[in-house]
Protein backbone atom coordinates (compact mmCIF):
# COMPACT_ATOMS: atom_id res chain seq x y z
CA UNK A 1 31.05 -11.38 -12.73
CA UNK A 2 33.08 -11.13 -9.39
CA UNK A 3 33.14 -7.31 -10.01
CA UNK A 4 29.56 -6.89 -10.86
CA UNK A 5 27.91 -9.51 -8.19
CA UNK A 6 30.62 -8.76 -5.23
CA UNK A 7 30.02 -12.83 -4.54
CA UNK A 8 33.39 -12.82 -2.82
CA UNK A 9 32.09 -10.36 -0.26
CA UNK A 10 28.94 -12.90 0.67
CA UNK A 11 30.98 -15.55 1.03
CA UNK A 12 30.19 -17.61 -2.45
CA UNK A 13 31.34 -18.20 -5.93
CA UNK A 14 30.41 -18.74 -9.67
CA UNK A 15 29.96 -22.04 -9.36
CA UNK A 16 27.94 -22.00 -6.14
CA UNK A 17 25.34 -19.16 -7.69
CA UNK A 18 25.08 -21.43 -10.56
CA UNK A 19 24.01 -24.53 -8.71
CA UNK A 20 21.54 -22.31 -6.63
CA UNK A 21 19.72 -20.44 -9.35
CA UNK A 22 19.28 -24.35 -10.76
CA UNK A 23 18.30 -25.46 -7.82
CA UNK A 24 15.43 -22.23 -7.56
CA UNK A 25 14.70 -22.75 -11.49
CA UNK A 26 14.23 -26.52 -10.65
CA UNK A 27 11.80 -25.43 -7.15
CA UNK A 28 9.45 -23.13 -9.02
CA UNK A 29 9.35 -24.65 -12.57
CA UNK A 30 5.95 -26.17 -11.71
CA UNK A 31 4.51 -22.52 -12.24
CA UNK A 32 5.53 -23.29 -16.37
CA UNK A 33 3.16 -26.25 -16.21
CA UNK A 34 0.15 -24.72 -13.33
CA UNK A 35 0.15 -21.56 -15.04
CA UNK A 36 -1.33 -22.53 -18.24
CA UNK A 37 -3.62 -24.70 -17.18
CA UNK A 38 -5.23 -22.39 -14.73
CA UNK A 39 -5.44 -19.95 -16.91
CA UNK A 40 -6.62 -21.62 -19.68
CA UNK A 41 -10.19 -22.20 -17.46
CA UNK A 42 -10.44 -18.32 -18.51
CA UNK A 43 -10.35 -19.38 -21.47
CA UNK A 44 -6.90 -18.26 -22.80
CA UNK A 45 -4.49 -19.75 -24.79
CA UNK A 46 -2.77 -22.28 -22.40
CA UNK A 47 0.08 -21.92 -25.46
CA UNK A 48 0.68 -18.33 -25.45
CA UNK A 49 0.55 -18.13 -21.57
CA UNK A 50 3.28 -20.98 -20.97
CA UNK A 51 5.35 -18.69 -23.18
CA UNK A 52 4.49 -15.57 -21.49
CA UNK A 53 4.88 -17.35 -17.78
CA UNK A 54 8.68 -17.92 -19.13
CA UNK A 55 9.45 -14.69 -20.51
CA UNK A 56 7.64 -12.29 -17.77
CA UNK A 57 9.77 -14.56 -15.42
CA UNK A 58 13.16 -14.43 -17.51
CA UNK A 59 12.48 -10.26 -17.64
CA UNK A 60 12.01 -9.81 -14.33
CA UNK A 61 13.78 -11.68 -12.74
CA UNK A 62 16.80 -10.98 -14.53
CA UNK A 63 15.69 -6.97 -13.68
CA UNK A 64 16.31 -8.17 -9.90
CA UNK A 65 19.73 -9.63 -10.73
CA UNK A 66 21.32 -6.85 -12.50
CA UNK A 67 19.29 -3.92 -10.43
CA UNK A 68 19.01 -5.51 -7.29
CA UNK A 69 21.71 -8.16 -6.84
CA UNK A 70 19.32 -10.34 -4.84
CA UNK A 71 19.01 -14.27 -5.29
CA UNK A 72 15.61 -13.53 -5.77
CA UNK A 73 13.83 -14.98 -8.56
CA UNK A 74 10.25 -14.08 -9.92
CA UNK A 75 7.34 -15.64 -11.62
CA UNK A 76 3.25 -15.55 -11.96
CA UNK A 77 2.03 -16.29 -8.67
CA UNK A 78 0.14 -18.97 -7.32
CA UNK A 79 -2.69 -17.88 -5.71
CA UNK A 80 -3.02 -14.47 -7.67
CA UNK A 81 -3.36 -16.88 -10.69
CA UNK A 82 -6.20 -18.79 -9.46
CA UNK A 83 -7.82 -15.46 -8.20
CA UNK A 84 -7.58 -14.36 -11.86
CA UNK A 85 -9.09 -17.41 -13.21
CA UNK A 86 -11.83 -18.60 -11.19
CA UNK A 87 -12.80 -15.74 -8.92
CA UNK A 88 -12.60 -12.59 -11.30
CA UNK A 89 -12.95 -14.49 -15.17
CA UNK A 90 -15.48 -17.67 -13.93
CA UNK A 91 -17.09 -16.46 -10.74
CA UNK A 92 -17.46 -12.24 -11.49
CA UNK A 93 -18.20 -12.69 -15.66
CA UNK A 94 -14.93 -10.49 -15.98
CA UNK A 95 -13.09 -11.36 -19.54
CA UNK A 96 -9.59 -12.31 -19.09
CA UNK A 97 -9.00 -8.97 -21.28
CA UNK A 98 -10.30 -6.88 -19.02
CA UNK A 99 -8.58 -8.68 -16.02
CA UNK A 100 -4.86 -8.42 -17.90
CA UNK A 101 -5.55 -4.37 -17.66
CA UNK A 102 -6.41 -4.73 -14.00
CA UNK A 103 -3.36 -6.34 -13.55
CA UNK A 104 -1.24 -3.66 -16.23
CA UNK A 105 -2.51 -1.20 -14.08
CA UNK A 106 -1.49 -2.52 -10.91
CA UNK A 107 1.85 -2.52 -11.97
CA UNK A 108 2.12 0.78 -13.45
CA UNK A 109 0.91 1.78 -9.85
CA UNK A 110 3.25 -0.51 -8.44
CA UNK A 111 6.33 1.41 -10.31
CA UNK A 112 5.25 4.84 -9.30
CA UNK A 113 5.03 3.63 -5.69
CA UNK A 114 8.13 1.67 -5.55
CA UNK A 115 10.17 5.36 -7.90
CA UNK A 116 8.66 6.85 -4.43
CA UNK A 117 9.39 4.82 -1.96
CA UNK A 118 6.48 4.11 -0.56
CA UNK A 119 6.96 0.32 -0.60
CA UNK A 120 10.18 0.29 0.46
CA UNK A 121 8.42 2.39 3.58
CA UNK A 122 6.13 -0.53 4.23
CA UNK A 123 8.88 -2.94 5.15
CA UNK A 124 10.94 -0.16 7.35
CA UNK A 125 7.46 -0.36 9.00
CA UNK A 126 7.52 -3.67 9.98
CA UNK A 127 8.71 -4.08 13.12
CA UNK A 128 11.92 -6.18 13.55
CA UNK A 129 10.62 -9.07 15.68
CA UNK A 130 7.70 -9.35 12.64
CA UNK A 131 10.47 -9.60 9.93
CA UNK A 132 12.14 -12.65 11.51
CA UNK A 133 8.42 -13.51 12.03
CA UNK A 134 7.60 -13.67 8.62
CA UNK A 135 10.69 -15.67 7.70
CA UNK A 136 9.50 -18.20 10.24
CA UNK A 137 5.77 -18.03 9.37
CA UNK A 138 6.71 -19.00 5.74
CA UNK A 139 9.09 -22.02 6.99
CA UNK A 140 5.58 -23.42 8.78
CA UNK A 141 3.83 -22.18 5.75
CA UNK A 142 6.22 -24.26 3.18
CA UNK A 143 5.41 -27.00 5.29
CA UNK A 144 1.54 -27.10 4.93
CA UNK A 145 1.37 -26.27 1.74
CA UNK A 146 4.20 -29.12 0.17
CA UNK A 147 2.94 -31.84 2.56
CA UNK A 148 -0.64 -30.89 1.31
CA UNK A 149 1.00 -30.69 -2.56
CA UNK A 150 2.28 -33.93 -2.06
CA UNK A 151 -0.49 -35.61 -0.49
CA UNK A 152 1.09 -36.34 2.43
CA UNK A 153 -1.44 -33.91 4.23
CA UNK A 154 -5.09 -34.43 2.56
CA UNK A 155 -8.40 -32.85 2.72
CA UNK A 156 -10.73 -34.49 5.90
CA UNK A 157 -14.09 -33.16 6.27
CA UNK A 158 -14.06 -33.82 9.86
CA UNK A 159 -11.02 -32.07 10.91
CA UNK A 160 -10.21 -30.39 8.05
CA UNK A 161 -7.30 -31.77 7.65
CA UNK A 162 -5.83 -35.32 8.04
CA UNK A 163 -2.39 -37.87 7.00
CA UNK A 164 -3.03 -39.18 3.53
CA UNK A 165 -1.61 -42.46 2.06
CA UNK A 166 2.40 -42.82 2.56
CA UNK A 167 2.56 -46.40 0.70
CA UNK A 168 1.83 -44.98 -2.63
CA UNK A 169 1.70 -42.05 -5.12
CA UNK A 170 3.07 -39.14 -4.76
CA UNK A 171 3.01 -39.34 -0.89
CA UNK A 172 5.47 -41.91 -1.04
CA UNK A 173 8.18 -40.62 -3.71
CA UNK A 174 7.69 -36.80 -1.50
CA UNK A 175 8.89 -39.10 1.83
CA UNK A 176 11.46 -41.15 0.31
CA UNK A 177 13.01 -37.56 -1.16
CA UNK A 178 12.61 -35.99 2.10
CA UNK A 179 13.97 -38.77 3.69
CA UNK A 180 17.04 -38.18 0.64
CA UNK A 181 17.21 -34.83 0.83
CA UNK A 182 17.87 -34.30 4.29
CA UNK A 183 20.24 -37.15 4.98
CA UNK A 184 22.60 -35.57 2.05
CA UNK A 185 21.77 -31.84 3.62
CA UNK A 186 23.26 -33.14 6.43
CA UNK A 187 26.06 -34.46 5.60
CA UNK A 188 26.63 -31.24 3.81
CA UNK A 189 27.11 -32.44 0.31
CA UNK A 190 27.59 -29.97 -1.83
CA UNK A 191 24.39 -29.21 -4.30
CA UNK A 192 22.28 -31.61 -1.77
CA UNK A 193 18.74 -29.88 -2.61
CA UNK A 194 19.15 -29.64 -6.52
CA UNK A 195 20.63 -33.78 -6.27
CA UNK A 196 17.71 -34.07 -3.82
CA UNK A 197 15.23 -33.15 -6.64
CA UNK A 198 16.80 -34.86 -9.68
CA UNK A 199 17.01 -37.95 -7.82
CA UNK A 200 13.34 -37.99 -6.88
CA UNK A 201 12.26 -36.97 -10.03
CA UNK A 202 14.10 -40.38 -11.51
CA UNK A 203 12.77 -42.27 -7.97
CA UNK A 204 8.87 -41.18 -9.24
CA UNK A 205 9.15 -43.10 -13.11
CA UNK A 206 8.48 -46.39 -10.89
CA UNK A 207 5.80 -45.20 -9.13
CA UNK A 208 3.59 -43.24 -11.78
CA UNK A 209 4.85 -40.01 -10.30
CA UNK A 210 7.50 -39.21 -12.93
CA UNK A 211 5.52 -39.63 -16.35
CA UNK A 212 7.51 -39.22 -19.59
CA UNK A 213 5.03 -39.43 -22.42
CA UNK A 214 5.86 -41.55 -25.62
CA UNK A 215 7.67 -40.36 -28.56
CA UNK A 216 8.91 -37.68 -25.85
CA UNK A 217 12.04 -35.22 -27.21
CA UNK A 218 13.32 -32.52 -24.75
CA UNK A 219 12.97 -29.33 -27.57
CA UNK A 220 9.97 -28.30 -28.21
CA UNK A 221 9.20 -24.60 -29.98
CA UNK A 222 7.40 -21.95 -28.17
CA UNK A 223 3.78 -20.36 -28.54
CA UNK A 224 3.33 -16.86 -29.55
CA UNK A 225 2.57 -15.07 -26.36
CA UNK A 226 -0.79 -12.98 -26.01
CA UNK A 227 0.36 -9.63 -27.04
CA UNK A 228 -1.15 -6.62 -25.17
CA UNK A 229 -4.75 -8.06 -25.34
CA UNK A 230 -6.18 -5.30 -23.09
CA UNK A 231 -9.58 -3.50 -22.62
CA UNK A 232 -9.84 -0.29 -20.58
CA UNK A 233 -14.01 -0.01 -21.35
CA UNK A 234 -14.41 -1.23 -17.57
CA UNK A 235 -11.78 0.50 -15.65
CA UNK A 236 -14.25 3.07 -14.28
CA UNK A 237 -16.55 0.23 -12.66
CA UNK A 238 -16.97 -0.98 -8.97
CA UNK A 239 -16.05 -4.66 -9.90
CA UNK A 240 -12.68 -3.35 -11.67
CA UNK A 241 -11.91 -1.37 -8.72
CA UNK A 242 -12.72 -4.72 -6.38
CA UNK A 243 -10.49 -6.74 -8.78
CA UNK A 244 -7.55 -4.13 -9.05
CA UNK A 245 -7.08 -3.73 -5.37
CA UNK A 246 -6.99 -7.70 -4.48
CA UNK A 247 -4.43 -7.41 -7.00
CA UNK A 248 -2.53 -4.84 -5.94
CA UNK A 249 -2.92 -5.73 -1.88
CA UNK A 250 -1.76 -9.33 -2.15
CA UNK A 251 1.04 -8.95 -4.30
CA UNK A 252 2.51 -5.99 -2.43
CA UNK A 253 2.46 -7.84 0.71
CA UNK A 254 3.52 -11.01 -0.58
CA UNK A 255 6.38 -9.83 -2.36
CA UNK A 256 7.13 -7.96 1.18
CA UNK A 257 6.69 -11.13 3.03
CA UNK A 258 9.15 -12.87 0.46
CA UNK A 259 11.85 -10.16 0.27
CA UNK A 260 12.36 -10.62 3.93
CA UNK A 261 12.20 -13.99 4.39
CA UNK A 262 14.71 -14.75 1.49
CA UNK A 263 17.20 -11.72 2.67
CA UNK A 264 16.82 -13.26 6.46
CA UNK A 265 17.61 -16.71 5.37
CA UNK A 266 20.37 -15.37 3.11
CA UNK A 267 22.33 -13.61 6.09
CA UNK A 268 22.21 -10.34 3.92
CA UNK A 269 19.84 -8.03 6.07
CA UNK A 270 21.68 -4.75 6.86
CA UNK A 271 22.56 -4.18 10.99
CA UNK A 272 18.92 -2.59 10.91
CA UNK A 273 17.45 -6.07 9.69
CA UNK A 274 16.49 -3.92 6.19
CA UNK A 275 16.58 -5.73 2.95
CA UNK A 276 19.20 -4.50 0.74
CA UNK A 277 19.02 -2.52 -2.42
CA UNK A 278 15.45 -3.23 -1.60
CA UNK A 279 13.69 -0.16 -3.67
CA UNK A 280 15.52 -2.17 -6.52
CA UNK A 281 13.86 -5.33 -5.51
CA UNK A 282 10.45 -3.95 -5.31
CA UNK A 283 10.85 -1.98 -8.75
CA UNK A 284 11.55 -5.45 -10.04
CA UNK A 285 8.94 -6.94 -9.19
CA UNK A 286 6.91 -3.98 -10.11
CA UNK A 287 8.25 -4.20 -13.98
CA UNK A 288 7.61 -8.00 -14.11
CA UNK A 289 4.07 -7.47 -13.30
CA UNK A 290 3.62 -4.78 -16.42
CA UNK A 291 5.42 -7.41 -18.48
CA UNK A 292 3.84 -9.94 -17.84
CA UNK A 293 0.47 -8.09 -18.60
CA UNK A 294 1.94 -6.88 -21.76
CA UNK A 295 2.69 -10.82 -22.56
CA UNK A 296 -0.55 -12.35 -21.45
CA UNK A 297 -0.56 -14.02 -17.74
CA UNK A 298 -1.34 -13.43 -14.45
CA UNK A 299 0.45 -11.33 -11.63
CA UNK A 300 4.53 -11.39 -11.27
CA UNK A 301 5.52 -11.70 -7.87
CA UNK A 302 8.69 -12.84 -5.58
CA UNK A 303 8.69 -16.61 -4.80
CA UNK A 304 9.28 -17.61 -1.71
CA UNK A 305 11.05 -20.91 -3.55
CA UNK A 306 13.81 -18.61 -4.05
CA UNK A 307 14.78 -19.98 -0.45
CA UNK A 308 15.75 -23.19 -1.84
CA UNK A 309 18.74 -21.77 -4.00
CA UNK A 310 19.00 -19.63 -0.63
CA UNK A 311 20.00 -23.03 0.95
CA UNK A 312 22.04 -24.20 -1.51
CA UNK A 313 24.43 -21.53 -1.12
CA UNK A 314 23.06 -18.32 -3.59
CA UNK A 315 24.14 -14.94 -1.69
CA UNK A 316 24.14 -12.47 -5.09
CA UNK A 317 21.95 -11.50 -8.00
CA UNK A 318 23.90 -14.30 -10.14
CA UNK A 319 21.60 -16.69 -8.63
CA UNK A 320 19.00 -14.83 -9.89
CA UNK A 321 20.59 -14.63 -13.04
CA UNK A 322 20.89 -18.06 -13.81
CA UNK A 323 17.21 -18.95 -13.17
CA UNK A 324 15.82 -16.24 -14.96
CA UNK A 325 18.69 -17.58 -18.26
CA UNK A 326 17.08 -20.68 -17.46
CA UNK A 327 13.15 -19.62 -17.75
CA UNK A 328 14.38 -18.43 -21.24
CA UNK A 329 15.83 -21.82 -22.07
CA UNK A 330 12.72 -23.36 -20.93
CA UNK A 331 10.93 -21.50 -23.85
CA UNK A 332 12.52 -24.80 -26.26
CA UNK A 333 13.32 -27.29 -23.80
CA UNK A 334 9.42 -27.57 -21.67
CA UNK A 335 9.09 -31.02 -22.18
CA UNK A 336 12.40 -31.72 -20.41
CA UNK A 337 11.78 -29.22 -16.89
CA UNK A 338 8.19 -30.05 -16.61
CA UNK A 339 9.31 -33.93 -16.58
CA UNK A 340 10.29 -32.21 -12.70
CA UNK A 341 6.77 -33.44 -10.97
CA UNK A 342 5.28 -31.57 -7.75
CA UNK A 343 6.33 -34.46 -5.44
CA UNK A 344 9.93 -34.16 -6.46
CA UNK A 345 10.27 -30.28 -5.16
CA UNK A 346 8.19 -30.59 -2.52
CA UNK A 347 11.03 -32.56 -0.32
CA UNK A 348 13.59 -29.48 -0.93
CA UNK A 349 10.82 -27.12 -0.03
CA UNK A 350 10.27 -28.60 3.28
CA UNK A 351 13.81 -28.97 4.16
CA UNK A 352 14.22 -25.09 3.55
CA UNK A 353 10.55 -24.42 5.37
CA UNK A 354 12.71 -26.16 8.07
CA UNK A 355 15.90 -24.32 8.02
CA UNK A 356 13.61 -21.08 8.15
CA UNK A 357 11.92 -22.04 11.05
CA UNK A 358 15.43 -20.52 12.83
CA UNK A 359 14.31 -16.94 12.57
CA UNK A 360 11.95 -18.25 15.48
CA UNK A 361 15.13 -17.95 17.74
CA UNK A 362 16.06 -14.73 17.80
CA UNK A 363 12.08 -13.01 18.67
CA UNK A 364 11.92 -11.54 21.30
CA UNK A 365 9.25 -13.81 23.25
CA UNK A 366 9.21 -12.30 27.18
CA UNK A 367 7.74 -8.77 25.68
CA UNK A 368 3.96 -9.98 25.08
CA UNK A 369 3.43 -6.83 22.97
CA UNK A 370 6.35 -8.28 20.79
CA UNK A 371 5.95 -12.00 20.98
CA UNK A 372 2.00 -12.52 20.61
CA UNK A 373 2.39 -10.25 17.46
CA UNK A 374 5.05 -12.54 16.15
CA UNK A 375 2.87 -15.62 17.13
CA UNK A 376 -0.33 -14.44 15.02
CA UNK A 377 1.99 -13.70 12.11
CA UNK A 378 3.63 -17.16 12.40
CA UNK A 379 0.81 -19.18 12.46
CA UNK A 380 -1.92 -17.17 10.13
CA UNK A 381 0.66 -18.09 7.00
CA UNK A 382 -0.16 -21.21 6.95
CA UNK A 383 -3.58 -21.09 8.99
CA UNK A 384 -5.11 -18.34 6.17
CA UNK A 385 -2.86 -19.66 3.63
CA UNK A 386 -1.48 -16.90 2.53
CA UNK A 387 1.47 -14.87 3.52
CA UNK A 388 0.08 -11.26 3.06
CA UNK A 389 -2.73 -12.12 5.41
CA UNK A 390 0.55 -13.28 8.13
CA UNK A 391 1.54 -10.36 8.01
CA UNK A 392 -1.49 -8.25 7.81
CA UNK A 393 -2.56 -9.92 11.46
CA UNK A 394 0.75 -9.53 13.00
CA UNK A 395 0.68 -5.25 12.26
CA UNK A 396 -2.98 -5.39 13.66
CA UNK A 397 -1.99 -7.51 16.72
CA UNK A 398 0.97 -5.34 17.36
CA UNK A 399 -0.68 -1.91 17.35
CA UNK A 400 -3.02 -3.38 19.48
CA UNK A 401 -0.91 -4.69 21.81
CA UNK A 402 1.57 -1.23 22.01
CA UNK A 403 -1.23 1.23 22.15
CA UNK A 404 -3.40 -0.99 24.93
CA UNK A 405 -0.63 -1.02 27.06
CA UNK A 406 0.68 2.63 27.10
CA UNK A 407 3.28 2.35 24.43
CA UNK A 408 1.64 3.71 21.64
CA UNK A 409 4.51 6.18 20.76
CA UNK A 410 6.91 3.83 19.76
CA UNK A 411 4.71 2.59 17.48
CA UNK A 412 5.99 4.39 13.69
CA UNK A 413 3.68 6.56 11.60
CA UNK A 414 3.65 4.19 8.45
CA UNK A 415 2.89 1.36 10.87
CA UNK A 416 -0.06 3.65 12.57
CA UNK A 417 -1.26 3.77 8.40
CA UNK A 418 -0.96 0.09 7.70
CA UNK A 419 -3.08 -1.16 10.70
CA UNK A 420 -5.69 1.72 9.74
CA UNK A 421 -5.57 0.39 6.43
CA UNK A 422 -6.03 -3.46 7.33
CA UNK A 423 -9.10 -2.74 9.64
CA UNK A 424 -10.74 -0.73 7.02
CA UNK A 425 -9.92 -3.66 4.48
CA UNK A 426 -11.29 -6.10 7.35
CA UNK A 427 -14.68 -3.71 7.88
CA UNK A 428 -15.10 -3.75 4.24
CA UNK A 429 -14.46 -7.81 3.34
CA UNK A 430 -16.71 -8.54 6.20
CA UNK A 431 -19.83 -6.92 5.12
CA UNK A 432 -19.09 -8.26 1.22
């Protein structure tokens, strides 16, 4: 493993990678029990896609260990998934059929872009400052999104937003974790996040939060996934094309924003601040996607909970090993990870969105054209809700900025494309 991985040259071990791809697997194991049910409002098989969530996320994210040697792991993606069910299924009239070969497509484009470079181009693009942007942008972004998962931030019609209930409910077992998980991170004991979540999970059975249903048993036999249930009859249509590109736009740029936030927090960016073996990475995630098309579910992409095996010590691709070993396990043994509730991996999350937050130190603030770009990146994550869209308005703010005040030539050719392409998409959305 030492030979393979090189863990000795990151500074880690077996037995740290081991604890960290649990500690991801344990982070992003809600997808097992969201997925399904999202999808199943397109009326699929909520069996068949639990199984095909696990296996497209066991495939490729075991393609990133052994290819890339990130500790990267991979899964449907929130977001995308919803997209797919209630937007292009419930709202357009699209079949789920036809929206799996939207999505098979995408990823066959996706390969033939990443074989070519061309996303591994799009990150060289992004200016440095913008890289430790996005890392930042995502540890304010983990923040909304947990506190809001937890119900410690809540819906208010007045001000959008507002502080929910803390004496109760999942509110309360999320703060008591934090509260956990942040007095053991500090004290630097060793496995702190993964303890952090196992003990909340136990803290929750008191409070409702936890719920383990009667004559419960931990092994369970899986679904037969959805088998290549494709139909190409609509491919040719304006809809398909509308459908194909959100696709194909967010998960690029997500899976950008996520490679280099994870590699930043990691301490593994080359001297350039470039991912490593990152055409790997992105072919990765490419495969995933046609998998997971071929097994029935919604878009593969990078998951930004990666960062919490990140903080519990994973440097190499055996992180990313053990949590995609571990999606395979959790083919037989769903009743025992999905026991894990939302308010027990929300405290870890937060505690890494924090830790992430110290990208914001090394930007470059006294250049305006550099730090206002940074800024708008930071803040639309979690303001848009959605990390492409950070980084979208951070390459349009920062060709503005260069070329309005006379510095337009330092501004790369690929970067000169991707703000082209963003105000087109912007002109475009708009008028829809």
């Amino acid at each position: 493993m030492e030979k393979f991985f090189k863990m000795g040259a990151r500074g880690t071990n077996v037995r740290r990678e081991i604890v960290a791809g649990l500690t991801t697997f344990l982070a992003m194991a809600y997808i097992l029990a969201v997925n399904p049910k999202m999808l199943a409002n397109a009326g699929m098989d909520a069996g068949g896609v639990f199984t095909a969530t696990a296996l497209a996320a066991c495939i490729a994210t075991l393609v990133m260990a052994f290819t890339a040697n990130l500790p990267i792991a991979l899964a449907p993606g929130m977001g995308l998934n919803a997209f797919f069910a209630f937007t292009v299924v419930l709202g357009m009239g699209i079949s789920w059929k036809i929206a799996l070969t939207a999505v098979f497509l995408e990823g066959v484009l996706f390969i033939i872009l990443s074989l070519f470079n061309v996303r591994e181009a799009i990150i060289k693009a992004i200016p440095s400052n913008l890289k430790k942007a996005v890392a930042a942008g995502i540890g304010f972004f983990f923040f909304f999104f947990f506190f809001q998962n937890a119900g410690i931030i809540v819906n208010n019609d007045a001000t959008l937003v507002g502080l929910g209930n803390l004496t109760h409910g999942p509110a309360a077992v999320a703060m008591i974790g934090l509260a956990l998980t942040a007095v053991l991170y500090a004290l630097k004991i060793p496995g702190s996040i993964l303890i952090g979540i196992l003990v909340t999970t136990l803290i929750g059975i008191p409070f409702g939060v936890t719920s383990v249903p009667a004559n419960w048993t931990p092994v369970s036999m899986p679904a037969a996934p959805l088998l290549f249930q494709f139909d190409f009859s609509h491919i040719f249509t304006l809809d398909f094309f509308a459908v194909f590109f959100t696709f194909l736009f967010v998960d690029i740029f997500d899976t950008v924003g996520t490679l280099v936030g994870v590699s930043s927090e990691a301490h593994i960016m080359d001297a350039n601040g470039n991912v490593p073996r990152v055409k790997q990475a992105l072919l990765s995630d490419a495969i995933g996607t046609v998998a997971c098309a071929c097994l029935g579910t919604s878009t593969v992409t990078s998951y930004v909970e990666s960062t919490a095996g990140v903080a519990a010590g994973g440097r190499t691709g055996m992180t990313a090993l053990t949590t995609g070993v571990l999606f395979l396990l959790a083919l037989f043994l769903s009743p025992l990870f999905l026991l894990v509730p939302g308010a027990a991996t929300a405290p870890a999350l937060i505690i890494v969105g924090f830790l992430m937050l110290k990208a914001v130190t090394g930007i470059n603030f006294n250049d305006v054209t550099e730090g206002l770009s940074a800024f708008i990146t930071i803040v639309m994550m979690p303001f848009a809700y959605s990390i492409a869209e950070g980084i979208v308005w951070g390459i349009i703010t920062y060709v503005f900025m260069k070329a309005a005040t006379g510095k337009a030539k330092s501004i790369p050719v690929i970067t000169w494309i991707l703000f082209v392409i963003f105000i087109l998409r912007l002109i475009l959305t708009s008028g829809a």
